[in-house]
Protein backbone atom coordinates (compact mmCIF):
# COMPACT_ATOMS: atom_id res chain seq x y z
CA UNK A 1 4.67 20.30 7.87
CA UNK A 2 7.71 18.54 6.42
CA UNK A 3 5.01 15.61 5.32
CA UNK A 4 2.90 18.00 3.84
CA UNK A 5 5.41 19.32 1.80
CA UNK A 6 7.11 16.21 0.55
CA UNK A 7 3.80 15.34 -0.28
CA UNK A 8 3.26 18.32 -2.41
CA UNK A 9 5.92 18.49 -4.31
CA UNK A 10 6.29 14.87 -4.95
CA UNK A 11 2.69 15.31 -7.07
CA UNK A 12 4.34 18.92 -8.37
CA UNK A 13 6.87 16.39 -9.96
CA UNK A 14 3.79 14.27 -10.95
CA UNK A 15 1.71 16.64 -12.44
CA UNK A 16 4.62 18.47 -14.45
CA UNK A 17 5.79 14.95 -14.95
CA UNK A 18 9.21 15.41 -14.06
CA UNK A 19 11.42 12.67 -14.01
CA UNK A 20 14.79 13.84 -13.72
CA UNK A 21 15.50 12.54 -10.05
CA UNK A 22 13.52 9.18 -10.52
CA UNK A 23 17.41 7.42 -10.95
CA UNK A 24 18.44 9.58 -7.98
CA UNK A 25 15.24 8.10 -5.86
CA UNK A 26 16.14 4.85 -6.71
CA UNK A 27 19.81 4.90 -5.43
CA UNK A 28 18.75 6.71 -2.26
CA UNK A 29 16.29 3.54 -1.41
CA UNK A 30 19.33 1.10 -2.60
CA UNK A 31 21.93 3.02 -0.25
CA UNK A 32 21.92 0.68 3.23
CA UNK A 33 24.31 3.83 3.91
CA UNK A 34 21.84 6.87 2.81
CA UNK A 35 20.01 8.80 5.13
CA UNK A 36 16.59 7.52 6.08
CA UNK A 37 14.82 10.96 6.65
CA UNK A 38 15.28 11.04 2.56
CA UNK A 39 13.47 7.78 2.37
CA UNK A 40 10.18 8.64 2.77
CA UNK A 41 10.00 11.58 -0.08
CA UNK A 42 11.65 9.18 -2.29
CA UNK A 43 9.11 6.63 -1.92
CA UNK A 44 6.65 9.50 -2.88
CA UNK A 45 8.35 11.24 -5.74
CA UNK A 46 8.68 7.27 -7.21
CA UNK A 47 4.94 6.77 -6.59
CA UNK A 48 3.21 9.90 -8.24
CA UNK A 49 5.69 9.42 -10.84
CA UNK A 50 4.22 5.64 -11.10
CA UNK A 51 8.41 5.14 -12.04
CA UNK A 52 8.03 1.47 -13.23
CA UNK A 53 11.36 0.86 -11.60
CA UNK A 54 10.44 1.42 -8.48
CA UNK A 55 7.93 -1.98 -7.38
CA UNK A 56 10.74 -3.93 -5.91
CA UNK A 57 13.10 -1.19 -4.23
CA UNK A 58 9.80 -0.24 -2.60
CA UNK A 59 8.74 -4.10 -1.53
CA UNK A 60 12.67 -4.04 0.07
CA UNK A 61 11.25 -1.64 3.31
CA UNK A 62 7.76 -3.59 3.37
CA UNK A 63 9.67 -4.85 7.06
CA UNK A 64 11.27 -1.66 7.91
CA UNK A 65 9.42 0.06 10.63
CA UNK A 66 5.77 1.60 10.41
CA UNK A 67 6.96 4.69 9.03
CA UNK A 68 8.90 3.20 6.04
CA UNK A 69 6.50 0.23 5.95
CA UNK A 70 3.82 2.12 5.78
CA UNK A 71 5.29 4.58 2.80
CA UNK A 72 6.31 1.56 1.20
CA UNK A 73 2.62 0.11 1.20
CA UNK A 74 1.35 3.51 -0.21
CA UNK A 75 3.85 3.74 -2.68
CA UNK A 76 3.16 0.62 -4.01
CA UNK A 77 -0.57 0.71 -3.88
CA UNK A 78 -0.26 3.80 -5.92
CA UNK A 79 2.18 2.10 -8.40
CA UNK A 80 -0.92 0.36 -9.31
CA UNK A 81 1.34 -3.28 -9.92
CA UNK A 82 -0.28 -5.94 -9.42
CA UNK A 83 3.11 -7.85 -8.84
CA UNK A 84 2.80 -6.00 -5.61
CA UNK A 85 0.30 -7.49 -4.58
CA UNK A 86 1.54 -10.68 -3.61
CA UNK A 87 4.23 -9.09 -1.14
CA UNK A 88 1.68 -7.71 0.73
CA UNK A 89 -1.14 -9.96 0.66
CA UNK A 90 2.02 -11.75 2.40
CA UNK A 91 2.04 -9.52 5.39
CA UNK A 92 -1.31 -9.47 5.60
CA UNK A 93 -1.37 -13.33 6.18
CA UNK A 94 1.65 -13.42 8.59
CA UNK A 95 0.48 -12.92 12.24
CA UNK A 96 3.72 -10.85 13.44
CA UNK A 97 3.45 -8.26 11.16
CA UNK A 98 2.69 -5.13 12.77
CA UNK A 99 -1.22 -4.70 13.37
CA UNK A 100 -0.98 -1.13 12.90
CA UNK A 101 0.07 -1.47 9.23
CA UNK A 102 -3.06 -4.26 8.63
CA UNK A 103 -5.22 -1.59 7.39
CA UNK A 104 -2.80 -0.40 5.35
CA UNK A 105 -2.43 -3.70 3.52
CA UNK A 106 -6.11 -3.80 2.71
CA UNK A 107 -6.57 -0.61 1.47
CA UNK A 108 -3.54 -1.10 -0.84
CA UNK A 109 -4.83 -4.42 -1.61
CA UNK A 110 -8.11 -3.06 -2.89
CA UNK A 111 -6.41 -0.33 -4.89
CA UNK A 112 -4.71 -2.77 -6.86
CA UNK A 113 -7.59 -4.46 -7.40
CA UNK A 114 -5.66 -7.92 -5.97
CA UNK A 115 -7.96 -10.71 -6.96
CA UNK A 116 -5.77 -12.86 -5.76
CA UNK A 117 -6.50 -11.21 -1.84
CA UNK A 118 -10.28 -11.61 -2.29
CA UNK A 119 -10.90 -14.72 0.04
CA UNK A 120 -8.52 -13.08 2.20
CA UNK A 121 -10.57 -9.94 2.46
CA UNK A 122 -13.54 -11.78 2.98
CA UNK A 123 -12.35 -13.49 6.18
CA UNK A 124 -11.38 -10.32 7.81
CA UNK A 125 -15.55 -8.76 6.61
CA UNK A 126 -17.15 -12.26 8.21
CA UNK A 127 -14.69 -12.05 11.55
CA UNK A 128 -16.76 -10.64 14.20
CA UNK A 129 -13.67 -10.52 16.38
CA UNK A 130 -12.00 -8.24 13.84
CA UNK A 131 -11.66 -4.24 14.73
CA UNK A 132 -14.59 -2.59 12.76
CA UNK A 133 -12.04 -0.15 11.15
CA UNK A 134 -10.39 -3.00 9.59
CA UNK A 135 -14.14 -4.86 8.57
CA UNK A 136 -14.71 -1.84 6.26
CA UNK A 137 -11.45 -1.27 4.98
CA UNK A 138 -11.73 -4.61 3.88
CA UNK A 139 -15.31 -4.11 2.55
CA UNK A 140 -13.78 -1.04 0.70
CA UNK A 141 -11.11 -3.43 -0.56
CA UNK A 142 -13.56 -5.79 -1.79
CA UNK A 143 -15.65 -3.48 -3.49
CA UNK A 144 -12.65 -2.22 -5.68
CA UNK A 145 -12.21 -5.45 -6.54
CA UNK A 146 -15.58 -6.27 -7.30
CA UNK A 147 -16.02 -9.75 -6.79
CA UNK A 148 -19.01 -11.32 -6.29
CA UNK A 149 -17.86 -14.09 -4.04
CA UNK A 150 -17.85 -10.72 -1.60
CA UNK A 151 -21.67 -10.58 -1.41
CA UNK A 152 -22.96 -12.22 1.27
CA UNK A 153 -20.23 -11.25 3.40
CA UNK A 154 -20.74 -7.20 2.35
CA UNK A 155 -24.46 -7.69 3.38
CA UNK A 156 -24.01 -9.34 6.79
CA UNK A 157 -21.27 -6.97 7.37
CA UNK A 158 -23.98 -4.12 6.25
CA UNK A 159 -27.10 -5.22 7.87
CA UNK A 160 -28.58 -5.35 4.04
């Protein structure tokens, strides 16, 4: 329930566009010190306020755990920066990061609209060996992007 409700009134904030505790969210993720149950609803208040401030604080936990990792991949997706992108096309590439956050990545990637992930995302579409949940999110990725170069790969992946 506590999710929920961070969640809710982080886009309260949003909608009434509220900004008076965007500085205070940005100290809490800059305090090594603070404590990290406040992380999280930071993260979120900074993302539906789309606080321009907040790309790089945010990129800082990208290698904090799956919980704050995968806030911090939200956050930014919803940002909407495309300077985030190449952070986490990053993790996406690198073999240790945490499989569980992979989907993650792609889904973020494709909000962004990350050209720059597109061969990327076709690799994990084409790879057979690749969990299906992670095939589509890619094929979701690459159809926010809309690249052709995507095509054939889509269609295989499709059966069309």
């Amino acid at each position: 329930i506590g999710d929920h409700h961070d969640l809710l009134m982080a886009n309260l904030f949003a909608q009434a566009e509220v900004r008076d505790a965007e500085k205070t969210a940005l100290e809490r993720l800059a305090d090594p010190e603070g404590d990290p149950r406040l992380l999280v609803p930071c993260m979120r208040y900074l993302a539906a306020i789309r606080s321009a401030a907040a790309a790089q604080p945010l990129a800082a936990f990208l290698d904090s755990g799956d919980e704050l990792a995968a806030a911090s991949i939200q956050a930014l997706a919803a940002l909407g920066q495309q300077s985030s992108g190449e952070a986490l096309l990053a993790r996406l590439r690198d073999p240790e990061y945490s499989p569980g956050l992979k989907s993650q990545l792609l889904l973020a990637l494709g909000s962004l609209k990350y050209q720059p992930a597109v061969e990327d995302l076709i690799q994990v579409v084409a790879n057979p060996d690749e969990e299906r949940v992670r095939r589509i999110y890619a094929a979701s990725a690459l159809g926010e992007i809309g690249d052709a170069r995507a095509l054939p790969a889509l269609r295989e992946l499709f059966g069309a």
